[in-house]
C-alpha atoms as a PDB file:
ATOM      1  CA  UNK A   1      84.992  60.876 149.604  1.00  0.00           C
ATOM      2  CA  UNK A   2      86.887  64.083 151.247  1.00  0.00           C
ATOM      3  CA  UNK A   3      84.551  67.545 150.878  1.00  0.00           C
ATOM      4  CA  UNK A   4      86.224  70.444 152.257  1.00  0.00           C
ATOM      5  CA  UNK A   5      84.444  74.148 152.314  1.00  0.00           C
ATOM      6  CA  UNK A   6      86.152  77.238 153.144  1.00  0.00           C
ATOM      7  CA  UNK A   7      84.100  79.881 154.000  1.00  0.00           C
ATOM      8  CA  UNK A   8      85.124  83.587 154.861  1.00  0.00           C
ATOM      9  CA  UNK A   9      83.255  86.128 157.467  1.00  0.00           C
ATOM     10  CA  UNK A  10      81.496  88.969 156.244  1.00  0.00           C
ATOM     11  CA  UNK A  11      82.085  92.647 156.809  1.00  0.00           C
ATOM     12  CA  UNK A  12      78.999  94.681 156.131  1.00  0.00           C
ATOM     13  CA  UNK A  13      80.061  98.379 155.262  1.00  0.00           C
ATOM     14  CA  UNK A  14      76.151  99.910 155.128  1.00  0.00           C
ATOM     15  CA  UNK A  15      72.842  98.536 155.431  1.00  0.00           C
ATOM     16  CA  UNK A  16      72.245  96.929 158.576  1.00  0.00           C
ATOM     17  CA  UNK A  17      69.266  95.341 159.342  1.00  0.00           C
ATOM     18  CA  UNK A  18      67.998  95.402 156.312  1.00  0.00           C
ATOM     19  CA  UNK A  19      67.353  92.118 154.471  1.00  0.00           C
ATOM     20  CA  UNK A  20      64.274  91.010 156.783  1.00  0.00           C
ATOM     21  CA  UNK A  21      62.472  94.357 154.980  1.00  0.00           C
ATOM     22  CA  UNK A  22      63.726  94.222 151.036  1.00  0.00           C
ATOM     23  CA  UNK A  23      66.151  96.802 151.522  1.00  0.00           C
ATOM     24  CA  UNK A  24      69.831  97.128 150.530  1.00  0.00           C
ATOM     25  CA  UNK A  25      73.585  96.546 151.929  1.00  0.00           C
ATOM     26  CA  UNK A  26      76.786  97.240 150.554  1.00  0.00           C
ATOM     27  CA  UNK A  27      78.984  94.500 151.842  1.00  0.00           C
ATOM     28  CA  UNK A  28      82.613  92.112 151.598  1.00  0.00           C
ATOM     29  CA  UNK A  29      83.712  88.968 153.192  1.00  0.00           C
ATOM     30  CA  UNK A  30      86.995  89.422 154.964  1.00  0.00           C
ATOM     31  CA  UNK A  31      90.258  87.740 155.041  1.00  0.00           C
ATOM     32  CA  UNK A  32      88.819  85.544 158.320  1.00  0.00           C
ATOM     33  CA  UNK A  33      87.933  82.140 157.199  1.00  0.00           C
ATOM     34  CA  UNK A  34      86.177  78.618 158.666  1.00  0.00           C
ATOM     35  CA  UNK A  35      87.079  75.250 157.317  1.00  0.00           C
ATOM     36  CA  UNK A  36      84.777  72.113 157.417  1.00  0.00           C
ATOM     37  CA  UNK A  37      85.679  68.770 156.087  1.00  0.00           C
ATOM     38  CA  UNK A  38      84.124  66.124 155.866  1.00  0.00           C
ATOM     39  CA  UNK A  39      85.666  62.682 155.185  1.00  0.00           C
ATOM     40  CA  UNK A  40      82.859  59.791 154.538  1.00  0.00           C
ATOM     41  CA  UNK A  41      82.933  56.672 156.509  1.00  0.00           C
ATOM     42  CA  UNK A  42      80.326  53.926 157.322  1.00  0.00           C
ATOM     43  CA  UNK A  43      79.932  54.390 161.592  1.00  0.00           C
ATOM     44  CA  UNK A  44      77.661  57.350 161.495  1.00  0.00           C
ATOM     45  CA  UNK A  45      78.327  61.152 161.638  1.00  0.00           C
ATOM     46  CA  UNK A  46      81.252  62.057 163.948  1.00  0.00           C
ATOM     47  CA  UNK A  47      81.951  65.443 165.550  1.00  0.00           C
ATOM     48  CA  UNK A  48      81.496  68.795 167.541  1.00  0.00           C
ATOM     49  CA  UNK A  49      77.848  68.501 168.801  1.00  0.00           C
ATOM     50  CA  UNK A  50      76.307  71.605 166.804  1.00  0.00           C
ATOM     51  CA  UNK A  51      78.206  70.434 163.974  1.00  0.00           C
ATOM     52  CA  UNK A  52      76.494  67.252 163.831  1.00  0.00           C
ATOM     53  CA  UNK A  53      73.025  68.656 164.415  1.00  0.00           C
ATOM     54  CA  UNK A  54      73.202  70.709 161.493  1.00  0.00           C
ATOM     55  CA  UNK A  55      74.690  68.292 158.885  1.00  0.00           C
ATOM     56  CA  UNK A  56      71.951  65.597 159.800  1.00  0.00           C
ATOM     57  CA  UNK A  57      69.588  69.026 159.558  1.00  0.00           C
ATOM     58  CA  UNK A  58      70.884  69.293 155.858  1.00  0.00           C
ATOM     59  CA  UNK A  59      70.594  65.517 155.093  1.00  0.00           C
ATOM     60  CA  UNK A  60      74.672  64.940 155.306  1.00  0.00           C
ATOM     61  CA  UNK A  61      75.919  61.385 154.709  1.00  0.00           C
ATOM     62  CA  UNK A  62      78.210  59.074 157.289  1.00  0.00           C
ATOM     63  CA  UNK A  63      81.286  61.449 157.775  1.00  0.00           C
ATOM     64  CA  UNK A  64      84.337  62.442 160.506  1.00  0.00           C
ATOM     65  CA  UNK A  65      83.314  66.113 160.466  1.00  0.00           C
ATOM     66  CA  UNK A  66      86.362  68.680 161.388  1.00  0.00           C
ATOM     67  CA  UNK A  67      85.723  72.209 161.941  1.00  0.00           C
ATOM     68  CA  UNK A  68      88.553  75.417 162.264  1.00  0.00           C
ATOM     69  CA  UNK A  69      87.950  78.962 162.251  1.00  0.00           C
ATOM     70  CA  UNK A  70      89.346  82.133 162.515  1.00  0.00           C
ATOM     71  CA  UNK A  71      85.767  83.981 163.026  1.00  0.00           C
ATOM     72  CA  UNK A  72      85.289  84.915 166.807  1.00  0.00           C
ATOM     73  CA  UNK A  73      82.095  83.416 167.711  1.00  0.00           C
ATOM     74  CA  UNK A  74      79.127  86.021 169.039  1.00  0.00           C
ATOM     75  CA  UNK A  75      81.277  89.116 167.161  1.00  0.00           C
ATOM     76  CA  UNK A  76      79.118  89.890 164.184  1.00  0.00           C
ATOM     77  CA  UNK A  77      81.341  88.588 161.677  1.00  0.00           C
ATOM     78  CA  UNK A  78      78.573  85.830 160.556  1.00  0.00           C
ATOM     79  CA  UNK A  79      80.208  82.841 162.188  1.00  0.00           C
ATOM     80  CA  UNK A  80      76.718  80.700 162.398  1.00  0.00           C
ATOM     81  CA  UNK A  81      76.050  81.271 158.941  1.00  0.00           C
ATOM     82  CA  UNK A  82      79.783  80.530 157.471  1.00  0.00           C
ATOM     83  CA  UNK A  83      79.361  77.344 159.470  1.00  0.00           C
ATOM     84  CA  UNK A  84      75.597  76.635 157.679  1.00  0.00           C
ATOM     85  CA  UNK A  85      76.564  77.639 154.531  1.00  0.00           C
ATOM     86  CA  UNK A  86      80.018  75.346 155.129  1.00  0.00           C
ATOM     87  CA  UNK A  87      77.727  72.427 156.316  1.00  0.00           C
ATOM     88  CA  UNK A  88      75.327  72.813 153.032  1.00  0.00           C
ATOM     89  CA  UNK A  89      78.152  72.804 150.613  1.00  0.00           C
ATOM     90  CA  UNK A  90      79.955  69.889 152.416  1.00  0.00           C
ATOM     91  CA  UNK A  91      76.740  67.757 152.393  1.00  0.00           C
ATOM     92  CA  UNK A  92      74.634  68.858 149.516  1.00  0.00           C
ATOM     93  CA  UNK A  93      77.253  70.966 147.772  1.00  0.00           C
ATOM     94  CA  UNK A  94      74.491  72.462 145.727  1.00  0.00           C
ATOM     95  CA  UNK A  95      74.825  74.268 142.041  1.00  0.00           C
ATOM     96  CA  UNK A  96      73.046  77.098 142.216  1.00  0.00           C
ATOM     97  CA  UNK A  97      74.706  79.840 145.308  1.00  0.00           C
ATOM     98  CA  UNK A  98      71.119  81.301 145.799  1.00  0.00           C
ATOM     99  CA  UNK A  99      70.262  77.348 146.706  1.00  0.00           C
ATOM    100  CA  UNK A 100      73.149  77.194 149.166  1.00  0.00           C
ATOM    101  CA  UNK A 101      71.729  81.206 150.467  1.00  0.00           C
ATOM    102  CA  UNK A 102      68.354  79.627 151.390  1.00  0.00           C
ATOM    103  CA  UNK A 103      69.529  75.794 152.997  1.00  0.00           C
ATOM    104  CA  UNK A 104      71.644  77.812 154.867  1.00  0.00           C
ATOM    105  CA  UNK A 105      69.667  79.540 156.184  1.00  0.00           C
ATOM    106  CA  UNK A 106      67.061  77.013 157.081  1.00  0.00           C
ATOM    107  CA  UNK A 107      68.756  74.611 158.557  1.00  0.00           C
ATOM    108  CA  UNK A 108      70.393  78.213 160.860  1.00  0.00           C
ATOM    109  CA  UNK A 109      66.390  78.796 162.070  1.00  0.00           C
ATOM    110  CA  UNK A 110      66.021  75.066 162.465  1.00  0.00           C
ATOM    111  CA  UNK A 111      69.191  74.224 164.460  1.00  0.00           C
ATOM    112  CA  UNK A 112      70.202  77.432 165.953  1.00  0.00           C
ATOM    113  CA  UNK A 113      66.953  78.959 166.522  1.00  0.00           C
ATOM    114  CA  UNK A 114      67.964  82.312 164.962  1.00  0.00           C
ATOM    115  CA  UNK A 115      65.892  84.293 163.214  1.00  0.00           C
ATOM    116  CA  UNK A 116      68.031  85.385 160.533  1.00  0.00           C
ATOM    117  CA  UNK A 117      67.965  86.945 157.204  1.00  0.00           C
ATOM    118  CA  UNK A 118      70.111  86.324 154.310  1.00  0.00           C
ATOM    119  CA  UNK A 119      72.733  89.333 154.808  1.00  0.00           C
ATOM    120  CA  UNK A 120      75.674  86.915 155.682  1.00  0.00           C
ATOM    121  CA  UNK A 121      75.032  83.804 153.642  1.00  0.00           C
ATOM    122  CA  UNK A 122      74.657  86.106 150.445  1.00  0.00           C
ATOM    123  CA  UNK A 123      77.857  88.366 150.596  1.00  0.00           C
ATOM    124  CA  UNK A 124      80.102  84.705 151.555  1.00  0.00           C
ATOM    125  CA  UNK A 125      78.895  83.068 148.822  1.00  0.00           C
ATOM    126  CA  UNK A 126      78.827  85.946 145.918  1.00  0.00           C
ATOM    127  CA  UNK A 127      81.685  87.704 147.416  1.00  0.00           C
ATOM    128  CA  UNK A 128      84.839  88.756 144.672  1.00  0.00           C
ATOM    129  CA  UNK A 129      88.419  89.359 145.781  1.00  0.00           C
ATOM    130  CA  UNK A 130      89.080  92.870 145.883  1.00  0.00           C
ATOM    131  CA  UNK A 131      85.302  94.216 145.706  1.00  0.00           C
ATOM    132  CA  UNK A 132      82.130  94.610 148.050  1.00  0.00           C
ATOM    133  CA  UNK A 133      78.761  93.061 146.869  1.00  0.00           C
ATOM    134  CA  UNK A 134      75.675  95.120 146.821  1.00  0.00           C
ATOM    135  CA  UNK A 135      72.786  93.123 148.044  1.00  0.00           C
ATOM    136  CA  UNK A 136      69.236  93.747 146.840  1.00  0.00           C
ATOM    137  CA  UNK A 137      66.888  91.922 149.319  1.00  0.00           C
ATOM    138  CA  UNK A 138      63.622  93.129 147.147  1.00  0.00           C
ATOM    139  CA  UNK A 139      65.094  91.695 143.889  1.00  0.00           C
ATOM    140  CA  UNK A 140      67.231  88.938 145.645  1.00  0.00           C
ATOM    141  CA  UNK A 141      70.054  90.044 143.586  1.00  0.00           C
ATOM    142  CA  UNK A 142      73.503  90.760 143.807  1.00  0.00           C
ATOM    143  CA  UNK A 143      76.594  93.420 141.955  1.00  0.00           C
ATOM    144  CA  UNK A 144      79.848  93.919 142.312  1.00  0.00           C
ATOM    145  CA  UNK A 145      81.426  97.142 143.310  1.00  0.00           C
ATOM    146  CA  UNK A 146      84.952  98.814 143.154  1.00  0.00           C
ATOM    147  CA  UNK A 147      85.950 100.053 146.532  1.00  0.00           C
ATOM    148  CA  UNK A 148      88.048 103.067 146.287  1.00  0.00           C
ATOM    149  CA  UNK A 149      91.043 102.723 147.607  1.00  0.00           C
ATOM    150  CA  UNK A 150      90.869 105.557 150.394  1.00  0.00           C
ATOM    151  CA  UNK A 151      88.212 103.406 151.778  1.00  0.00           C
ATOM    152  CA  UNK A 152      90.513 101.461 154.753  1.00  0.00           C
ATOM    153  CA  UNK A 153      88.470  99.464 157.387  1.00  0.00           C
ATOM    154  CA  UNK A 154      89.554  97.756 160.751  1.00  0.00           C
ATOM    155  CA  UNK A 155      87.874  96.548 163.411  1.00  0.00           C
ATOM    156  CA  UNK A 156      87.660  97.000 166.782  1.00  0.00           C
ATOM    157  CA  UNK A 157      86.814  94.627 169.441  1.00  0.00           C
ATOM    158  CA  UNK A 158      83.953  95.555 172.305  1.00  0.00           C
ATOM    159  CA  UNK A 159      84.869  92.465 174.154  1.00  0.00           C
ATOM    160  CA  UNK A 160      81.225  91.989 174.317  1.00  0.00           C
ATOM    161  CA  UNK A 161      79.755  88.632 172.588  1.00  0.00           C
ATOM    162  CA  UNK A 162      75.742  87.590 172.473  1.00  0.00           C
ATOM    163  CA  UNK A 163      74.014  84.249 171.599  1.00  0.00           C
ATOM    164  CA  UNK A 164      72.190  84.627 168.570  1.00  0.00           C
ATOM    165  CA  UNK A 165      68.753  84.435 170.463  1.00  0.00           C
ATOM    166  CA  UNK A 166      69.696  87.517 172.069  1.00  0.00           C
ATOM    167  CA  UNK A 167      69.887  89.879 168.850  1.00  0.00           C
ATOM    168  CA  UNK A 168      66.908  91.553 168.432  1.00  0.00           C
ATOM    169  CA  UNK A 169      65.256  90.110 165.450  1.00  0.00           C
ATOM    170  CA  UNK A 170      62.434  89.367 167.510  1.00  0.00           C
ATOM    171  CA  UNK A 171      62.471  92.033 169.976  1.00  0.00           C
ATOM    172  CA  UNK A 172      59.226  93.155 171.377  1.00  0.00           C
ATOM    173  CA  UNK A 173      60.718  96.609 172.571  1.00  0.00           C
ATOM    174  CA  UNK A 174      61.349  97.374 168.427  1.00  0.00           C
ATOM    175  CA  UNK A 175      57.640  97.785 166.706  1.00  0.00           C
ATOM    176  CA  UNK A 176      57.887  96.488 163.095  1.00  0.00           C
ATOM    177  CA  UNK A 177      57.031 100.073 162.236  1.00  0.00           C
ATOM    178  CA  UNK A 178      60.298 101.067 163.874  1.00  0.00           C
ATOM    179  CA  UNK A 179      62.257  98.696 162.064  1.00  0.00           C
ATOM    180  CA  UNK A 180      61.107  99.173 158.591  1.00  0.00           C
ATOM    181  CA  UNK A 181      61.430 103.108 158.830  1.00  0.00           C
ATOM    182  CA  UNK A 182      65.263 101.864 160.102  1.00  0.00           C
ATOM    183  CA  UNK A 183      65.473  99.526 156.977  1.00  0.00           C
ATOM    184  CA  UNK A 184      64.196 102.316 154.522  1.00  0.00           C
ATOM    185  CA  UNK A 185      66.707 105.068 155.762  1.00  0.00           C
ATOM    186  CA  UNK A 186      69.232 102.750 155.872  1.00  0.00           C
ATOM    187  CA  UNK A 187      69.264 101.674 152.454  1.00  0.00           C
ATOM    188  CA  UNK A 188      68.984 105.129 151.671  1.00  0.00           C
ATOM    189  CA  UNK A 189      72.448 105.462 153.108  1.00  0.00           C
ATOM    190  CA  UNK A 190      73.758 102.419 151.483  1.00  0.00           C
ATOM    191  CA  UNK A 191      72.402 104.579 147.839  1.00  0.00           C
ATOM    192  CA  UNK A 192      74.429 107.450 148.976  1.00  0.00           C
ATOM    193  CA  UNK A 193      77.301 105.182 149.592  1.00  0.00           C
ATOM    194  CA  UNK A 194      77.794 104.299 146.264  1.00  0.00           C
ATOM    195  CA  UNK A 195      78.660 107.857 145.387  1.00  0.00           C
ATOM    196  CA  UNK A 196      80.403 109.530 148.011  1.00  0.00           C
ATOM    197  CA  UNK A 197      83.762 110.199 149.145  1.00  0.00           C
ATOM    198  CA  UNK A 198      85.361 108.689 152.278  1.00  0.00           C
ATOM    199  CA  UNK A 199      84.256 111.580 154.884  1.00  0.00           C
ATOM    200  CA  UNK A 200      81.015 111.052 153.793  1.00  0.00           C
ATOM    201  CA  UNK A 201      81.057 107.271 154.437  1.00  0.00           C
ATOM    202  CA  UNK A 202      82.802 108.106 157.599  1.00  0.00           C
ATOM    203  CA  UNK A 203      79.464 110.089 158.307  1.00  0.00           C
ATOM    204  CA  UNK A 204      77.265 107.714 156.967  1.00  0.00           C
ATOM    205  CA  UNK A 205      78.633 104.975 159.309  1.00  0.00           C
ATOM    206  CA  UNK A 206      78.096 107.189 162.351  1.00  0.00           C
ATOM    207  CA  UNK A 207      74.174 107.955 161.225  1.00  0.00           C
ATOM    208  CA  UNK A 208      74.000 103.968 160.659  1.00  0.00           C
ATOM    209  CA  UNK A 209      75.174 103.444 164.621  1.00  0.00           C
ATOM    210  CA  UNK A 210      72.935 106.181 165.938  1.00  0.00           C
ATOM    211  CA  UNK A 211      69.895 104.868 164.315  1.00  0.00           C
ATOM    212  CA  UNK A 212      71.199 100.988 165.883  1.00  0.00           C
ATOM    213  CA  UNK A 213      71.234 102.264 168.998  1.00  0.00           C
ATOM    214  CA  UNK A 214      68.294 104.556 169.134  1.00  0.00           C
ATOM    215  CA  UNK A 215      65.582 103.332 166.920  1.00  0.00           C
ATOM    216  CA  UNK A 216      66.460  99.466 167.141  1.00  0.00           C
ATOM    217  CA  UNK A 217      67.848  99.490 170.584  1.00  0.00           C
ATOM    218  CA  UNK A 218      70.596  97.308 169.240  1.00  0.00           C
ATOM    219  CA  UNK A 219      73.251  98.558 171.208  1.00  0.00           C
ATOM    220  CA  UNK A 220      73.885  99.357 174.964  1.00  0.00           C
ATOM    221  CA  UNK A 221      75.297 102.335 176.689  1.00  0.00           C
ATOM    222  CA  UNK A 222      79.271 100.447 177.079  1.00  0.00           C
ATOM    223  CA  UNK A 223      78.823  99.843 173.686  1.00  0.00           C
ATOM    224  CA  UNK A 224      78.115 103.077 172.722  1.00  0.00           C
ATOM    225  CA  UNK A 225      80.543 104.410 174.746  1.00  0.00           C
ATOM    226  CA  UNK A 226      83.235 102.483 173.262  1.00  0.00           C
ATOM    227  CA  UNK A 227      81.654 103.402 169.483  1.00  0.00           C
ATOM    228  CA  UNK A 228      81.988 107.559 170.444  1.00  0.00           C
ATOM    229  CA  UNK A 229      85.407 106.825 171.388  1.00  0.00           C
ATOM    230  CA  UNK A 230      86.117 105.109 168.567  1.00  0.00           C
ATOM    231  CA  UNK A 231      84.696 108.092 166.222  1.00  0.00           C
ATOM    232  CA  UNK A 232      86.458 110.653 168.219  1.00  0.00           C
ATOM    233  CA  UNK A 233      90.048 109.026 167.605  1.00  0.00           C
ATOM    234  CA  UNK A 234      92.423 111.050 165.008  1.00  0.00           C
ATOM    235  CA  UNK A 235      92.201 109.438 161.801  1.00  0.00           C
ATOM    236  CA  UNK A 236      88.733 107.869 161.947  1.00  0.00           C
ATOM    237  CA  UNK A 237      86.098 108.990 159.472  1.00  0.00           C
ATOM    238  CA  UNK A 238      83.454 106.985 161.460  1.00  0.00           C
ATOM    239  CA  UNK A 239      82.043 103.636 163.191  1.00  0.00           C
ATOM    240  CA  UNK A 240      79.383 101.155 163.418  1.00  0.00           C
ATOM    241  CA  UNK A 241      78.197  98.686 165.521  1.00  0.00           C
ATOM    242  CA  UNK A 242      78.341  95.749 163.204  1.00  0.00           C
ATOM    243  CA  UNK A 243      76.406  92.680 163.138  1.00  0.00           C
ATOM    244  CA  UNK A 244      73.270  91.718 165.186  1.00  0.00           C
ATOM    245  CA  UNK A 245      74.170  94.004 167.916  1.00  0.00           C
ATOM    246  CA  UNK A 246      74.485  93.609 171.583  1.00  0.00           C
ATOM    247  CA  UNK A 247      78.118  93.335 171.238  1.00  0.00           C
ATOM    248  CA  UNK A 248      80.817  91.783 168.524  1.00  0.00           C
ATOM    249  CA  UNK A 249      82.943  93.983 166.360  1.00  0.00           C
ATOM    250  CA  UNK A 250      83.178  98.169 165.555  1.00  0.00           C
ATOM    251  CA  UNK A 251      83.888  98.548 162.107  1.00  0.00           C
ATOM    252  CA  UNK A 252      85.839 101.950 161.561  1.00  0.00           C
ATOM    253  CA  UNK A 253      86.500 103.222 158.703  1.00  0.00           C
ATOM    254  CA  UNK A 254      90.220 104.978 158.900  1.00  0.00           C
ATOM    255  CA  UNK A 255      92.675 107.340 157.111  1.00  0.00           C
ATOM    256  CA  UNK A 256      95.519 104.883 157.031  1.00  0.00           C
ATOM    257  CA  UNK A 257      96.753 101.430 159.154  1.00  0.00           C
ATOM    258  CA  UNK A 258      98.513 103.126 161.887  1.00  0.00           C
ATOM    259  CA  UNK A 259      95.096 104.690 162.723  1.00  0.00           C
ATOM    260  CA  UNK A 260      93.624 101.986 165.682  1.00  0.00           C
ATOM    261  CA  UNK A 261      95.546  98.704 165.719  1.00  0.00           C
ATOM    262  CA  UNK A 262      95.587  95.631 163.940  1.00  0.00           C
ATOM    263  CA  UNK A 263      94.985  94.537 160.664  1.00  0.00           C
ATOM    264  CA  UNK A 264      93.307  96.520 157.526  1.00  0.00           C
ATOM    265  CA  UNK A 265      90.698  94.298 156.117  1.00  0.00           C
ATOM    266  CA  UNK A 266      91.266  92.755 152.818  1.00  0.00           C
ATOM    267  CA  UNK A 267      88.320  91.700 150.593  1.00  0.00           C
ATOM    268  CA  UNK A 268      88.281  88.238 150.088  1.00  0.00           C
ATOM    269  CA  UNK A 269      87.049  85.430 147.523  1.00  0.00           C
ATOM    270  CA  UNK A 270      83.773  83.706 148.213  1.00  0.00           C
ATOM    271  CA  UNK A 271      83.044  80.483 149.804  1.00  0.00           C
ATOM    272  CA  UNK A 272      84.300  77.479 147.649  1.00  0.00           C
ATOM    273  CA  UNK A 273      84.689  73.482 148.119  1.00  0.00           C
ATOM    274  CA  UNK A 274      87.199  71.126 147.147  1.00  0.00           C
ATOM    275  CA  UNK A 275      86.584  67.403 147.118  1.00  0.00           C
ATOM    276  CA  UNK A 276      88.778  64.334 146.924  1.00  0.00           C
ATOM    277  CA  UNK A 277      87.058  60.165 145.631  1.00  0.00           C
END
């Protein structure tokens, strides 16, 4: 048997930081994808070393295990959990997408010893071409929603990258106080961002970054040096630290694609499997 997941990153507009507290997010998966397959034979489970770990984690069978990506490792863009959610479809390749949400991201606390919550492996799996997903954590439910077509994304490198034990889910400088007051205004941002036009977002973004960095302490000063640059260029509505912080991606939300280099980002179709007898 031949099982073969492709899995694309996510790009998380608004609402960072929210999912550990039952708050919102307004998110996409991007046009970056990771590939596992898995090819069943009868000498054990063969393969990159993390790989391995976490299909025997999710009770995988005998298999040559290949991995490729096009997600930068440490950059925000949810490359642990595109590989757990990869490695649960592969092995288990479960029914139900909220099943594949939560062996995810078990076997993610298990093997990788990150405390994460279920932002990524929610927008990769019930992601739609074309659309973002609204995430509600409370309800552990999901909705599509029609980007307007003004709203234009790329992202910007920091050259920074983190381990995923060096985000701050568990930092003891961040009271739990802190971080729920964080998770409760920015939800109230993602509510906004459902009905306003693209300055506004471009504002909203640059309220989301400031409360990163100075509530959650989820950003550092070269960071946020690079981010002010970022929102000061001609053409830029606004920008984020994205992700888990510490480093990774900017996301900037711009007036057109010459605005910053590379690439608009194109909402993408979910994760999905294909398998060969």
């Amino acid at each position: 048997m031949i099982r073969s997941a492709s899995v694309p990153a996510r790009i998380n507009i608004i609402g960072e930081h929210t999912d550990h507290f039952s708050g919102l997010a307004l998110s996409f998966s991007s046009q970056h994808r990771l590939s596992l397959t898995a090819t069943s034979n009868h000498t054990g489970s063969i393969g990159d070393e993390t790989v391995v770990r976490l299909w025997k984690a999710a009770g995988g069978w005998d298999a040559n295990l290949q991995l490729a990506s096009e997600i930068p490792i440490g950059a925000g863009l949810s490359s642990s959990a595109a590989l757990c959610v990869a490695v649960v479809m592969c092995s288990q390749n479960p029914a139900n997408k909220m099943e594949t949400v939560i062996e995810a991201q078990r076997i993610e606390h298990e093997v990788l010893e990150s405390n994460c919550g279920l932002l990524d492996q929610i927008t990769i799996t019930h992601a739609s071409a074309k659309q973002a997903t609204l995430i509600d954590f409370e309800h552990m439910t999901t909705e599509e929603f029609n980007l307007p077509t003004d709203w234009l994304f790329k992202l910007v490198d920091t050259g920074v990258r983190r381990k995923l034990r060096e985000t701050n889910y568990s930092s003891k400088e961040t009271s739990d106080r802190v971080r729920a007051q964080h998770a409760a205004e920015e939800s109230n941002r993602v509510r906004e961002a459902l009905h306003c036009d693209v300055r506004r977002l471009g504002q909203i973004l640059n309220e989301s970054h400031t409360s990163i960095s100075e509530k959650l302490h989820a950003s550092t000063e070269e960071i946020d040096s690079i981010v002010r640059t970022i929102q000061r260029t001609p053409g830029v509505f606004g920008a984020r630290l994205m992700g888990g912080g510490f480093g990774g991606m900017v996301l900037a939300l711009v007036e057109h694609q010459s605005v910053l280099p590379g690439n608009i980002l194109v909402p993408s179709e979910s994760a999905f499997i294909e398998e060969q007898l």
